[in-house]
Protein backbone atom coordinates (compact mmCIF):
# COMPACT_ATOMS: atom_id res chain seq x y z
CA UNK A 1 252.94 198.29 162.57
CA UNK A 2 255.64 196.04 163.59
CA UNK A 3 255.59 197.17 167.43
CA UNK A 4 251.56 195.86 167.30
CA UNK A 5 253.42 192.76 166.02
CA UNK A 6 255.42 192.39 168.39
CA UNK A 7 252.98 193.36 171.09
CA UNK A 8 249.62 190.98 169.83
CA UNK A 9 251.94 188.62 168.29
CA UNK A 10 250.05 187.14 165.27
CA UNK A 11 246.35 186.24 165.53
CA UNK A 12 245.49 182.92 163.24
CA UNK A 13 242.74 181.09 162.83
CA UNK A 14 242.93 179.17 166.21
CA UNK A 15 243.04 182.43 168.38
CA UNK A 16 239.87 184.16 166.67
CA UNK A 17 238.11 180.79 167.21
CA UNK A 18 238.55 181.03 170.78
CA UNK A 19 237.73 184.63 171.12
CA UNK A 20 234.75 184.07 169.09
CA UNK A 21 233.57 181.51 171.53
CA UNK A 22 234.27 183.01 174.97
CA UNK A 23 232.35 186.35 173.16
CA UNK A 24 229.79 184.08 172.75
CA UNK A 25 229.84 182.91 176.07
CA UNK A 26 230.12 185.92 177.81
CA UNK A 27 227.28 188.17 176.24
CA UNK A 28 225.10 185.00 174.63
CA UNK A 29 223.28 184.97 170.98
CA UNK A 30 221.23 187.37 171.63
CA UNK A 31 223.03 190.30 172.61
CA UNK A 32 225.65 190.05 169.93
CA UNK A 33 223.46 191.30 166.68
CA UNK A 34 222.51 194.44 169.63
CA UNK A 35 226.65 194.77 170.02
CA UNK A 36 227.58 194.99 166.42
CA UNK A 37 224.49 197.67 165.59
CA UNK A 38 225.63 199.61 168.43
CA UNK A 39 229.38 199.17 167.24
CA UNK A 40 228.50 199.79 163.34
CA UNK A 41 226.31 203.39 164.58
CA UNK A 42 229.69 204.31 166.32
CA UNK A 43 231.83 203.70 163.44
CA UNK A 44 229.47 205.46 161.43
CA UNK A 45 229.40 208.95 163.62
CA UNK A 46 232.92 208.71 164.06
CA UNK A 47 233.74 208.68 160.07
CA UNK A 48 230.85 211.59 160.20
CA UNK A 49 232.70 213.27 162.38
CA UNK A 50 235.92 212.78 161.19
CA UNK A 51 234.69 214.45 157.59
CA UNK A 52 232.49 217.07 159.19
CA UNK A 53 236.00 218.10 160.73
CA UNK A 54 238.36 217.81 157.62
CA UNK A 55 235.37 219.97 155.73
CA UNK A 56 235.55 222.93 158.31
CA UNK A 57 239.43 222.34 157.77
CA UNK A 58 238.94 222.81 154.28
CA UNK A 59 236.97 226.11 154.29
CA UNK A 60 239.20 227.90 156.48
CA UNK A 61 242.27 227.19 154.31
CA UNK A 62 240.04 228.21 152.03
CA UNK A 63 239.63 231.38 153.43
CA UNK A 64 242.95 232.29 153.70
């Protein structure tokens, strides 16, 4: 955690303000709703994923 610290430095309120705009700028109001449904469907299959794989983990300890 501290090397990402380091690294980013800290974000406040200024810096998200300014990468909210050129966001905004860059892919306009209309794509952006289109952006986070895509980004929100991959989060979702990833977690889905992610416990599909701990589950098959599960069973073969299971097994054994």
């Amino acid at each position: 955690m501290n090397s990402l610290v380091i690294y980013f430095g800290f974000i406040g309120g200024p810096q998200v303000i300014i990468i909210l705009v050129v966001v905004l700028l860059l892919f306009g109001g209309r794509k952006i709703p289109e952006l986070m449904k895509g980004l929100g469907s991959g989060i979702k299959e990833f977690k889905n994923a992610s416990k599909e794989e701990e589950d098959s983990e599960d069973k073969i300890e299971d097994k054994k």
